[in-house]
Protein backbone atom coordinates (compact mmCIF):
# COMPACT_ATOMS: atom_id res chain seq x y z
CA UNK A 1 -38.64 -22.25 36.82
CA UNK A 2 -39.27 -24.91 34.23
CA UNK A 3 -40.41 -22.19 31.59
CA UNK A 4 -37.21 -19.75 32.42
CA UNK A 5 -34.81 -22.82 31.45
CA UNK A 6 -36.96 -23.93 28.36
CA UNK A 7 -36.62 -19.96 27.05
CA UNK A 8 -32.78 -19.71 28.38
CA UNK A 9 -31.98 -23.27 26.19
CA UNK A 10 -34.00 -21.93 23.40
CA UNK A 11 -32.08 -18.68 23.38
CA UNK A 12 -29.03 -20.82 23.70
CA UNK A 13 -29.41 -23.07 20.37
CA UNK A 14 -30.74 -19.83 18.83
CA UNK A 15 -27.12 -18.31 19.23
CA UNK A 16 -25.47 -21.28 18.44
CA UNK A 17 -27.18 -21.73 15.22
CA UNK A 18 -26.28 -17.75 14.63
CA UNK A 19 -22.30 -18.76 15.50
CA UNK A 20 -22.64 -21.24 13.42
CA UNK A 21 -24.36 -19.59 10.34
CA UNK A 22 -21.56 -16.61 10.82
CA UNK A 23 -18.63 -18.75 10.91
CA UNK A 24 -19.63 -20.90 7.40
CA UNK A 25 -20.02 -17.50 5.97
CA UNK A 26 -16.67 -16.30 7.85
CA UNK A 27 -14.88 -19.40 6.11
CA UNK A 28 -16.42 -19.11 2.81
CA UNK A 29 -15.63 -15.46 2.70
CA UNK A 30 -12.07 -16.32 3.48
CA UNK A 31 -11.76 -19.16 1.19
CA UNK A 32 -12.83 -16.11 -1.58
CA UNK A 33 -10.25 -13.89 -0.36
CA UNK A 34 -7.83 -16.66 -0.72
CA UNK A 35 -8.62 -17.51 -3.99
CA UNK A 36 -8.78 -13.92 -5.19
CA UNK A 37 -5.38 -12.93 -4.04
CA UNK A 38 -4.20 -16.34 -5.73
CA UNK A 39 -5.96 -15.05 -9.33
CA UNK A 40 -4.95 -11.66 -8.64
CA UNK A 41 -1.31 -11.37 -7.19
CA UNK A 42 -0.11 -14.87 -8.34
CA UNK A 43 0.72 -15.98 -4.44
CA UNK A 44 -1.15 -18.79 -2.62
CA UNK A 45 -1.61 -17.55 1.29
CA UNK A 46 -1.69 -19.52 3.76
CA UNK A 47 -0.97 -18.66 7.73
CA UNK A 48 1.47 -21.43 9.14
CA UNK A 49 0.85 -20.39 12.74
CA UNK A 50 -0.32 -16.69 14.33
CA UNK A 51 1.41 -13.63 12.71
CA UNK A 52 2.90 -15.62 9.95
CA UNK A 53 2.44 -15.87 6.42
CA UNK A 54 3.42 -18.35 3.83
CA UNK A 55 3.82 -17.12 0.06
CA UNK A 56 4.01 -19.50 -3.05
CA UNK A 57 3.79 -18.11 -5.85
CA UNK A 58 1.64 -19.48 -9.01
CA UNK A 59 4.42 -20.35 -11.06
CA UNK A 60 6.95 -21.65 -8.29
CA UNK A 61 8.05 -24.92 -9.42
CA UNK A 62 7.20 -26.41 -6.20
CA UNK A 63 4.84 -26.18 -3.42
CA UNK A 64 8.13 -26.10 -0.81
CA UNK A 65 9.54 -22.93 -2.97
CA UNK A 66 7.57 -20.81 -0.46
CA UNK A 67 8.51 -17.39 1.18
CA UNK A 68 7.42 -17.22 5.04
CA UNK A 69 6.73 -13.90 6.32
CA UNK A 70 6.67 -12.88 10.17
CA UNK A 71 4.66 -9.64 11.08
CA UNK A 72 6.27 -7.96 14.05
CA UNK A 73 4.59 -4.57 15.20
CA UNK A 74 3.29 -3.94 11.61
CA UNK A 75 6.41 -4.40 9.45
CA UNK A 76 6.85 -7.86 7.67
CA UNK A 77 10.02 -10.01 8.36
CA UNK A 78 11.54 -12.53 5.59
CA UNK A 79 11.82 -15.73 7.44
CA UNK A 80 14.58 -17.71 5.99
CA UNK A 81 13.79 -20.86 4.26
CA UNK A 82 14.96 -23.75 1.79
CA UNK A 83 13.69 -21.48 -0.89
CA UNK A 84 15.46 -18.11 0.65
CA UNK A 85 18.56 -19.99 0.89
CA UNK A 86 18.62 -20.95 -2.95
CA UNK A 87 21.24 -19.20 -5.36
CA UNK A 88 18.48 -18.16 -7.50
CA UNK A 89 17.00 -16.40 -4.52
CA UNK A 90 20.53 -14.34 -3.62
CA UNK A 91 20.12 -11.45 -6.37
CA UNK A 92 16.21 -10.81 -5.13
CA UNK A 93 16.73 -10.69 -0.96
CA UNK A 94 20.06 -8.53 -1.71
CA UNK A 95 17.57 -5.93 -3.48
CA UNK A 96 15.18 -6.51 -0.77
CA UNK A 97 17.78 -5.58 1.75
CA UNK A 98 18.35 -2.60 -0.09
CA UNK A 99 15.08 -1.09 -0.92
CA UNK A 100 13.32 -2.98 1.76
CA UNK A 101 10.16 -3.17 -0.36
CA UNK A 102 8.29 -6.05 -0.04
CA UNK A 103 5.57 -5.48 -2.96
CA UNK A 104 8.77 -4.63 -5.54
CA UNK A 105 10.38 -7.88 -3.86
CA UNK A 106 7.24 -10.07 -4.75
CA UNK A 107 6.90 -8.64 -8.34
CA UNK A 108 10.82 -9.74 -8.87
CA UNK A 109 10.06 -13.00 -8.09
CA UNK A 110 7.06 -13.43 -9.87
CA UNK A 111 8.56 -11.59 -12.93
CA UNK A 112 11.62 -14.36 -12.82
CA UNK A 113 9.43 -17.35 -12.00
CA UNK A 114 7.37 -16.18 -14.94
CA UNK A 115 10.13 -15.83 -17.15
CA UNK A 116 11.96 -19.04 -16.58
CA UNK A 117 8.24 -21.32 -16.82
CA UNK A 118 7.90 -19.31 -20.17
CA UNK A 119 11.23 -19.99 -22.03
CA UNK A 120 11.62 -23.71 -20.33
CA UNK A 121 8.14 -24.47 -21.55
């Protein structure tokens, strides 16, 4: 009996230390990804809560000039925020409304917010 629960523990802290080995790799992996869409699509990502998706782009002037995206059955929803409910944000969701492309929506923005950091600095 004593030899069953020695092998069953040791089998135990042998998975453990595999869960634990596969979820520093899990967040280093993810902390790549994060950084890689940052370098190459000019958005920091984060996920707010489940199904949701914060954007801010690299040349936002401030962290709170974020776009929140809901995923609902595969198609992404424009949450509104502060930032969505700017003037300077009008001309982009109307276009987004129209063409309902979210890719040409996030290369508006970043084309403007590039723009304006260019000429202002």
């Amino acid at each position: 009996k004593q030899w069953y629960q020695r092998r069953v523990r040791g089998r135990l802290q042998e998975r453990e230390l595999v869960l634990k080995k596969t979820q520093k790799i899990f967040q280093t992996k993810i902390r790549e990804l994060k950084k890689n869409v940052e370098n190459m699509f000019g958005f920091t990502l984060t996920c707010p809560e489940e199904q949701q998706f914060s954007l801010v782009s690299v040349y936002a002037d401030s962290p709170d000039s974020n776009l929140l995206l809901r995923e609902v059955d595969g198609v992404f929803q424009l949450v509104e925020t502060k930032y969505t409910q700017s003037i300077d944000m009008q001309a982009h969701l109307s276009k987004f409304s129209q063409h309902r492309s979210l890719p040409l929506f996030l290369c508006e923005i970043t084309s403007d917010l590039f723009h304006r950091r260019t000429i202002m600095d």
